[in-house]
Protein backbone atom coordinates (compact mmCIF):
# COMPACT_ATOMS: atom_id res chain seq x y z
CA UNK A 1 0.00 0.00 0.00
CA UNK A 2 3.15 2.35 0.95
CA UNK A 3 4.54 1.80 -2.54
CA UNK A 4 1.41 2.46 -4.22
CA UNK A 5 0.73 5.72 -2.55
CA UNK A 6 4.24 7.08 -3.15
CA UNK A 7 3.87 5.66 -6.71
CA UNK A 8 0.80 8.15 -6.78
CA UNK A 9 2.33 11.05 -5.43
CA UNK A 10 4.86 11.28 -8.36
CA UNK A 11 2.49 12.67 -11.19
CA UNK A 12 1.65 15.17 -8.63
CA UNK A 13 5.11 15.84 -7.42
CA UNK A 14 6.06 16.29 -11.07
CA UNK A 15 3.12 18.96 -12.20
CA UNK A 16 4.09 20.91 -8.88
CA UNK A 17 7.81 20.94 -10.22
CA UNK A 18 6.46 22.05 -13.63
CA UNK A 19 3.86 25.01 -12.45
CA UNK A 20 6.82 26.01 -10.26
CA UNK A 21 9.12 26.11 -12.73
CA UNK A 22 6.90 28.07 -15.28
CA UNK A 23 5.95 30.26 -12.52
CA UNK A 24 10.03 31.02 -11.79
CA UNK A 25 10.12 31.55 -16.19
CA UNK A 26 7.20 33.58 -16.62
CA UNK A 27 9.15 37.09 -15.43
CA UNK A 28 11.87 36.60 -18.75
CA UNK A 29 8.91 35.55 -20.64
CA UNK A 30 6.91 38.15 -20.43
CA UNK A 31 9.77 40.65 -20.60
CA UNK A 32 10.82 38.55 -24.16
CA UNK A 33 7.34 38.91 -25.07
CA UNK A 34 6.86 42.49 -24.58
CA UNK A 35 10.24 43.84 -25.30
CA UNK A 36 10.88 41.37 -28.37
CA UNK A 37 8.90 39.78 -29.90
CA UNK A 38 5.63 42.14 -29.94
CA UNK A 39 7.99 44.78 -31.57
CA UNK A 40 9.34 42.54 -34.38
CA UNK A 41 5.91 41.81 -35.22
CA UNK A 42 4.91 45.61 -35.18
CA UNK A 43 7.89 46.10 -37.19
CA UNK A 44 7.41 43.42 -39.66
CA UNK A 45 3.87 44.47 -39.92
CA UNK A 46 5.06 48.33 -40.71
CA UNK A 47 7.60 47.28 -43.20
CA UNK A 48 4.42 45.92 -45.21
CA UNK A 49 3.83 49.50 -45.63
CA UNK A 50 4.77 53.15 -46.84
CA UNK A 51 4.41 54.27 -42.91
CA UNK A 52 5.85 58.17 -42.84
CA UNK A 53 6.83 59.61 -39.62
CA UNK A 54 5.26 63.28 -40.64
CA UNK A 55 2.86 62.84 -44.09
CA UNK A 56 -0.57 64.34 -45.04
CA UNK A 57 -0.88 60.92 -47.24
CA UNK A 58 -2.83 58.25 -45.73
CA UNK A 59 -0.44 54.85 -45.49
CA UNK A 60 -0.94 52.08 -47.27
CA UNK A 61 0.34 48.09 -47.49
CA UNK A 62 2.89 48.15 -50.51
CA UNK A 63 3.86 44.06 -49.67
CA UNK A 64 7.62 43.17 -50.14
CA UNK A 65 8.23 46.40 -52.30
CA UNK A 66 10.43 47.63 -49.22
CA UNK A 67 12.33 44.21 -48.91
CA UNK A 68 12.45 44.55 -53.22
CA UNK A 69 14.36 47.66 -52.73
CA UNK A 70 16.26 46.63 -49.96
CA UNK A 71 17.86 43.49 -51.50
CA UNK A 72 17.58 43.73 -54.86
CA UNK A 73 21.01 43.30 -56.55
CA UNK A 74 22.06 43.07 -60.17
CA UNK A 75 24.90 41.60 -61.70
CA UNK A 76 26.12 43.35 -64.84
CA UNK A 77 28.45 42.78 -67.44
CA UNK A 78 30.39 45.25 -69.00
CA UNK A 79 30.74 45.38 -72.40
CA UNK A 80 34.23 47.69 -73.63
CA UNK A 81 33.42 49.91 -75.79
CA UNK A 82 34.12 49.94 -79.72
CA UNK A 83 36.26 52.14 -81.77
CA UNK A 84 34.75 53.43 -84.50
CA UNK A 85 37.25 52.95 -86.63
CA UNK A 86 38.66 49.69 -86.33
CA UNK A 87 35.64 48.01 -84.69
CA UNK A 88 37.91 46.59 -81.81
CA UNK A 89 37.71 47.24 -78.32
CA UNK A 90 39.14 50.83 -77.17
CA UNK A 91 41.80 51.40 -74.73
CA UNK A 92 43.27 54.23 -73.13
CA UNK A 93 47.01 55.55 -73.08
CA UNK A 94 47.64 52.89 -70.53
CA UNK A 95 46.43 50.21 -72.50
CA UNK A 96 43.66 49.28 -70.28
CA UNK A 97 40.09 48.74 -71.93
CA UNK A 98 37.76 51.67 -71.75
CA UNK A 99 34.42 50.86 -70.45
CA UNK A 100 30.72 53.05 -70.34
CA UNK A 101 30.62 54.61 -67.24
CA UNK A 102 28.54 53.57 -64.44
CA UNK A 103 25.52 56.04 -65.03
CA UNK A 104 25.15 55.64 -69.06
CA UNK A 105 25.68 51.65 -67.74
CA UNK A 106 22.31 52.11 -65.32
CA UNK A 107 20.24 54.11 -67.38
CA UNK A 108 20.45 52.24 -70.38
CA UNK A 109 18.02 49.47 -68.22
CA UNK A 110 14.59 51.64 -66.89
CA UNK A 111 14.59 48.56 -64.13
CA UNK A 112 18.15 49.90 -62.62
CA UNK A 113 17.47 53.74 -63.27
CA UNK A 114 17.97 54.54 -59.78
CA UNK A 115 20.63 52.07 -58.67
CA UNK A 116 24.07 52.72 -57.24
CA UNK A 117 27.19 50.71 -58.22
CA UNK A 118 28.48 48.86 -55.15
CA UNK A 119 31.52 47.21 -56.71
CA UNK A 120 33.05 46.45 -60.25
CA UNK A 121 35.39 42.92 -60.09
CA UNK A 122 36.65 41.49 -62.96
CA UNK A 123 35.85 37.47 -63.48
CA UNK A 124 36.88 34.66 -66.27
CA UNK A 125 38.18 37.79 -68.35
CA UNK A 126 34.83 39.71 -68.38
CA UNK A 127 34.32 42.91 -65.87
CA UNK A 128 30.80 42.80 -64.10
CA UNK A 129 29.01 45.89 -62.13
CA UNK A 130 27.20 44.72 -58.42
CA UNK A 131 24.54 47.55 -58.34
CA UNK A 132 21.94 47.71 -55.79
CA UNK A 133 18.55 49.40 -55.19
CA UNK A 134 20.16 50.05 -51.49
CA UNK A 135 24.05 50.75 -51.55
CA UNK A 136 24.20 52.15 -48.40
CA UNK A 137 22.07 49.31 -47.03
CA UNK A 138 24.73 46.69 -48.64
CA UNK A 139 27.96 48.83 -47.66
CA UNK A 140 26.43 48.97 -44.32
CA UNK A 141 26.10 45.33 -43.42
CA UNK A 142 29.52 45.18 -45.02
CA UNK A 143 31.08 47.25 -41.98
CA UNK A 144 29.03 45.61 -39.80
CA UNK A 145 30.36 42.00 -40.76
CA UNK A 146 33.83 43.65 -41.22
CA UNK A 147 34.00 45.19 -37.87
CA UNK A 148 32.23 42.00 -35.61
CA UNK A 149 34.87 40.08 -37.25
CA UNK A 150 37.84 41.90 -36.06
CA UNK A 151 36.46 43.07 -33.14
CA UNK A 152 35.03 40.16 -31.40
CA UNK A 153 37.96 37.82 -31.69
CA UNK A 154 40.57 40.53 -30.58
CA UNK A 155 38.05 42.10 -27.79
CA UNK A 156 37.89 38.51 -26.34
CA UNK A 157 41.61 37.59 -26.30
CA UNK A 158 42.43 40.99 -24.85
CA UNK A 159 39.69 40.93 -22.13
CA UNK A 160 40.89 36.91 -21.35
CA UNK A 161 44.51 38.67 -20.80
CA UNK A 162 43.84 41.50 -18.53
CA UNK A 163 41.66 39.08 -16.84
CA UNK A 164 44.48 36.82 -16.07
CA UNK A 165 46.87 39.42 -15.87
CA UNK A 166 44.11 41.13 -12.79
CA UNK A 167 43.67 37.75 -11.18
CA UNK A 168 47.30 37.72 -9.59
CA UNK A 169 47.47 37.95 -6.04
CA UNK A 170 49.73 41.23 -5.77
CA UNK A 171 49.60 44.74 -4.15
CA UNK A 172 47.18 47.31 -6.06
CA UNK A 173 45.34 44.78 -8.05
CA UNK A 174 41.81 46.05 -6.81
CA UNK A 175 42.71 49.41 -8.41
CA UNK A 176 44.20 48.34 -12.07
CA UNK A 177 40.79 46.20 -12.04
CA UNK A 178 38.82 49.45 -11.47
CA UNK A 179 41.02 51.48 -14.31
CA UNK A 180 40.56 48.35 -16.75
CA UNK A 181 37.05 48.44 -15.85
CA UNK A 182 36.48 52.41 -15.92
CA UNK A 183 35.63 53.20 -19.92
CA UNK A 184 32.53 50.61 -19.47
CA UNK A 185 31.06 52.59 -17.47
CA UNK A 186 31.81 56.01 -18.93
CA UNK A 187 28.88 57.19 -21.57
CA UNK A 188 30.02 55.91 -24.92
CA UNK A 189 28.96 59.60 -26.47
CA UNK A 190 31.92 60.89 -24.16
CA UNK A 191 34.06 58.57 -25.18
CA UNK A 192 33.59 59.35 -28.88
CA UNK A 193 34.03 63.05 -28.21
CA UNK A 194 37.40 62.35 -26.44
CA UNK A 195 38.72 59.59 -28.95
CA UNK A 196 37.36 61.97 -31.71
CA UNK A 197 39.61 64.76 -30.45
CA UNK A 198 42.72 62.54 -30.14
CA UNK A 199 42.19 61.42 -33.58
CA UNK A 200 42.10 65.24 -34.21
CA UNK A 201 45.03 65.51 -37.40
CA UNK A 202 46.23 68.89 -36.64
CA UNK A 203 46.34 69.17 -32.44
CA UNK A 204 45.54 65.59 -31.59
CA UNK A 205 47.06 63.55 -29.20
CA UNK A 206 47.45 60.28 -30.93
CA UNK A 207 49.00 62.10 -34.12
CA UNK A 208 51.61 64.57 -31.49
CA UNK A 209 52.53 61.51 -30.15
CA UNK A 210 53.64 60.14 -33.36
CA UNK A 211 54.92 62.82 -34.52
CA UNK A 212 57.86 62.52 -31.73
CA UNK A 213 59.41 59.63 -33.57
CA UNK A 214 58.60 61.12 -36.90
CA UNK A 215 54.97 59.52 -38.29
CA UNK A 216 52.13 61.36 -39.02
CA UNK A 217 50.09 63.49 -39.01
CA UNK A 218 47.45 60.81 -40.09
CA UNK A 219 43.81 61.86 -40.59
CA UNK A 220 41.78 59.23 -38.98
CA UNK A 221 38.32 60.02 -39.63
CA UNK A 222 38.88 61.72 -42.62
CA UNK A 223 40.71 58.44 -45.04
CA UNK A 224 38.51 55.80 -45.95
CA UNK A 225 40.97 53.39 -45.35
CA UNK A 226 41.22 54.35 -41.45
CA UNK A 227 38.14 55.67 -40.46
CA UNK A 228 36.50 52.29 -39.44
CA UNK A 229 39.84 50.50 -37.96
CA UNK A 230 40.11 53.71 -35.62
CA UNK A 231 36.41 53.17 -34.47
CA UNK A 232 37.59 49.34 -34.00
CA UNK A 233 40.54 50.65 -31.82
CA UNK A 234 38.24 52.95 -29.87
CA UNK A 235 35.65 50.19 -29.49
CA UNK A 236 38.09 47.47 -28.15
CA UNK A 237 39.79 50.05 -25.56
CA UNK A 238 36.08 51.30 -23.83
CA UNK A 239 34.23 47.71 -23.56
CA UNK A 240 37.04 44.97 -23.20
CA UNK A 241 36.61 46.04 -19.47
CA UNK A 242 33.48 44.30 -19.21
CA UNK A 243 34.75 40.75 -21.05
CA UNK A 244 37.41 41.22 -18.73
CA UNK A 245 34.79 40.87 -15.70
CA UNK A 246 33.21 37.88 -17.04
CA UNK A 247 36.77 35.93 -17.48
CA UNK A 248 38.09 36.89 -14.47
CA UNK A 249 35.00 35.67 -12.50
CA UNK A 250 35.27 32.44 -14.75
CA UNK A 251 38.83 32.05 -13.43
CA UNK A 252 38.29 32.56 -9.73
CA UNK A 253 35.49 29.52 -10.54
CA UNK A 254 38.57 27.46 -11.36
CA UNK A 255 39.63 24.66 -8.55
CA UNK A 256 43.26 25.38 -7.34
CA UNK A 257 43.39 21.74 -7.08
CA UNK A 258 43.82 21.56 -10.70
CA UNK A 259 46.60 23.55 -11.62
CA UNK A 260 48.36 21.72 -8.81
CA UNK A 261 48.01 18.59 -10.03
CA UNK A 262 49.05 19.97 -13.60
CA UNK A 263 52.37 20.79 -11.63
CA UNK A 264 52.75 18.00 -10.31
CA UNK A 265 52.53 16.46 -13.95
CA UNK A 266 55.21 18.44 -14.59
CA UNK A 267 53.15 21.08 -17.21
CA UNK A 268 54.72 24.33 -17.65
CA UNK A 269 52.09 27.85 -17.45
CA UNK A 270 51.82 27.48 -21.50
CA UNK A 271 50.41 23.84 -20.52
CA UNK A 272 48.68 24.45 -17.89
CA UNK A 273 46.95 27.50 -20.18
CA UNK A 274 45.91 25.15 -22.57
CA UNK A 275 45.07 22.06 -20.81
CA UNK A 276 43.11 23.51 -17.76
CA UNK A 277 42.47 27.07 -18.23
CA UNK A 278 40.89 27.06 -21.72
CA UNK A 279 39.11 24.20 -21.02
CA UNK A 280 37.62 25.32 -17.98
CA UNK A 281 36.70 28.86 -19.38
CA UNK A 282 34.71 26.82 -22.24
CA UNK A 283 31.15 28.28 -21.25
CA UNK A 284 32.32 31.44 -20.09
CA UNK A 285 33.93 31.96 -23.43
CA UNK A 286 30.70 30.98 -25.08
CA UNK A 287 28.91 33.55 -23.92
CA UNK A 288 31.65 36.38 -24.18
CA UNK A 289 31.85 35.18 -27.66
CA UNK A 290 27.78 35.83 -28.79
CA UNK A 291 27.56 38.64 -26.41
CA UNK A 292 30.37 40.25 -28.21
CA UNK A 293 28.76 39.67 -31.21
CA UNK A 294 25.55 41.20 -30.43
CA UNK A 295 27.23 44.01 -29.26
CA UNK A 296 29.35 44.42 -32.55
CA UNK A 297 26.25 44.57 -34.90
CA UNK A 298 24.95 46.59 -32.02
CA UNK A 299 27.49 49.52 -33.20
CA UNK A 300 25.88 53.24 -33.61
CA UNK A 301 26.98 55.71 -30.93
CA UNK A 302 30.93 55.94 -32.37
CA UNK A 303 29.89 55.92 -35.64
CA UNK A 304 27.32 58.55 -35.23
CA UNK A 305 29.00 60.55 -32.86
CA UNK A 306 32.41 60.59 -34.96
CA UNK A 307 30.99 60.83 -38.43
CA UNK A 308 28.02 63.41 -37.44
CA UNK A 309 25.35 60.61 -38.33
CA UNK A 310 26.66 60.01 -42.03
CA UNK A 311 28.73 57.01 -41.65
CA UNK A 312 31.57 58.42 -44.01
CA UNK A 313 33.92 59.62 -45.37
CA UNK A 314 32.26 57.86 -48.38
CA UNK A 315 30.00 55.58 -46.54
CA UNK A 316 33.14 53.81 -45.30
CA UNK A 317 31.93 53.56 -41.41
CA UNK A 318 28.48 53.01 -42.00
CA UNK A 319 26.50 50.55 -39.95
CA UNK A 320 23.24 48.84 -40.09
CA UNK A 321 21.55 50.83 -37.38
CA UNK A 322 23.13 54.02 -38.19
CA UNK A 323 21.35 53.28 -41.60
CA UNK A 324 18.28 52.56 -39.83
CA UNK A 325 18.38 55.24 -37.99
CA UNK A 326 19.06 57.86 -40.80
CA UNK A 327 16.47 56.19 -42.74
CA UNK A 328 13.46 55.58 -40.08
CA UNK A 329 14.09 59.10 -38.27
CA UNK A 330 16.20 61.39 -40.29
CA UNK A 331 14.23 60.68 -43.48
CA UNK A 332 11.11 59.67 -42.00
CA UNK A 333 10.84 56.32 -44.04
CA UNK A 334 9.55 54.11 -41.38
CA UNK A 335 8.41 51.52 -43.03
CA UNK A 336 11.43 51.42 -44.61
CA UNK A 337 13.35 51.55 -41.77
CA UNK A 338 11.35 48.83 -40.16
CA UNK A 339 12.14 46.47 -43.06
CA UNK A 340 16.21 46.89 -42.32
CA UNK A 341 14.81 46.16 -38.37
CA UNK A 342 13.46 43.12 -39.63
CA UNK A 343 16.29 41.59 -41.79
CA UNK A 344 18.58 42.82 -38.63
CA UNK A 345 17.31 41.56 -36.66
CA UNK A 346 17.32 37.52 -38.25
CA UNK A 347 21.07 38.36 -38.96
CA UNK A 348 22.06 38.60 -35.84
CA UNK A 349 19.52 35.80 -34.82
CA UNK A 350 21.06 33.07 -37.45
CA UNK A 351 24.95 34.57 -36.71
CA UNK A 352 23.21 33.88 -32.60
CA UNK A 353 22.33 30.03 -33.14
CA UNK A 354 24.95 29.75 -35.72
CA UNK A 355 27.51 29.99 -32.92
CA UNK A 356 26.00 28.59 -30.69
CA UNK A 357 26.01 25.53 -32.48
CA UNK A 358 29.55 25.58 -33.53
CA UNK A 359 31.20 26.15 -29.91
CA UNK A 360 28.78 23.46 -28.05
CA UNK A 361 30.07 20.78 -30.78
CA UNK A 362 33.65 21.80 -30.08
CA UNK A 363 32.68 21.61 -26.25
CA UNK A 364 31.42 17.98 -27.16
């Protein structure tokens, strides 16, 4: 009889477990709900349509047109042109073939009229033209990719080397923790203003400096070719401070017992780094890793900040959101803007899972 009554007590000790472990999930879910996923619906729904911030004309649904514009892309060969003489393809002083320009190139088709040239690459001999209804759109996810990809491995290896460099026990190590730590918490707008003054060509500091062993001066902000690598270098100085947190909590998780007995094995620190710390840190680095990440595609404040919301010198630090932004507020196209929201927003979702995926396996 004992055994039977426990035996019945189980389906009810299990639904208690299960209302009181919905009850404990139901504060993130309705904070996901509200916060997330409502708004990507209202988003998706407004990219559907020609929504204005400020316009006497009623909206209405245009479909995918916004999501046409947005992505459409067109590959286009070149042809050289002809000389008139000799009927053979014309080339300049240099020798190099002459080809239409880009314009005469995009108004000779009514369907790519008002398309910008992205890119002109040359393959199997013939040279093609990447236009796209959205440049800015395509340049901007460009940056995006471009700077996550530099940033987030270098961010993390820096922040797992103060960390470990923090975690000694010597004199004064509470206060190089607090000056590693300090640019998280100051405004990112201020820290724009002050890196944008450094990177200053004519008084800054980072261009005197370099000018005592004969470099420079360099304008930063002003050469395509800089511009975004001196936003990276700002970025990675004001928020490895807070990876550096995370590890260094991760590596006061670690068991002393285990480094002893990697002593006692006779491993060196390099071994000992590889065997125990690394391996230890796997979960930690997992989420440094995607929170990085998000973070990265996150970027706006430097760029708008530094660039005076344009994102250039020619479009060469422009982001996603600062395209969103310039797009939904600046020129009041929020249905527009909502569409970029919307393709953002599974970007980052599929980059998200993507990694996710890839550093569990490793982990298995």
């Amino acid at each position: 009889m004992a055994a039977t009554a426990s035996v019945r007590r189980k389906p009810s000790l299990y639904a208690a477990e299960r209302r009181l472990a919905l009850l404990m999930l139901a504060p993130a879910a309705i904070l996901l709900l509200v916060f997330l996923l409502i708004p990507f619906f209202m988003a998706f729904g407004l990219s559907l349509t020609n929504q204005r911030l400020i316009s006497p004309n009623p909206t209405e649904i245009i479909g995918l047109a916004n999501y046409r514009e947005l992505l459409d892309l067109r590959f286009i060969p070149l042809e050289p042109r002809l000389d008139p003489a000799t009927n053979q393809p014309l080339r300049d002083s240099n020798g190099n073939l002459v080809y239409p320009t880009v314009r005469e190139v995009l108004r000779a088709n009514p369907e790519t009229r008002f398309f910008r040239e992205l890119a002109q690459l040359d393959f199997f001999g013939t040279r093609y033209l990447i236009a796209a209804g959205d440049a800015t759109f395509w340049r901007a996810l460009f940056n995006t990719f471009t700077f996550a990809l530099i940033v987030v491995p270098l961010q993390t290896s820096f922040a797992l080397m103060l960390a470990m460099l923090v975690n000694q026990k010597l004199p004064a190590m509470n206060f190089f923790r607090t000056v590693y730590f300090s640019p998280v918490v100051t405004t990112m707008a201020i820290v724009s203003v002050l890196w944008f003054f450094m990177y200053n060509p004519d008084f800054g500091l980072i261009n005197s400096l370099l000018g005592l062993i004969g470099l420079g001066p360099y304008r930063w902000l002003e050469d395509p070719h800089s511009a975004l690598f001196a936003i990276i270098i700002l970025s990675i100085w004001q928020g490895v401070g807070f990876q550096m947190v995370i590890f260094l909590a991760g590596l006061q998780e670690i068991p002393q017992e285990l480094y002893e007995a990697a002593q006692i094995d006779g491993a060196g620190r390099w071994q000992q780094f590889v065997n125990v710390t690394l391996p230890s840190l796997r979960n930690t680095t997992i989420f440094v890793v995607i929170s990085t990440t998000i973070l990265a595609f996150k970027l706006f404040v430097q760029v708008d900040v530094m660039t005076f919301g344009t994102g250039g010198p020619f479009d060469s630090t422009v982001t996603t959101i600062l395209h969103l932004v310039n797009q939904g507020y600046r020129q009041q196209r929020v249905g527009y803007a909502s569409a970029i929201s919307v393709i953002f927003v599974l970007i980052v979702l599929a980059i998200s899972i993507l990694q996710r995926r890839v550093l569990t396996n490793q982990e298995n």
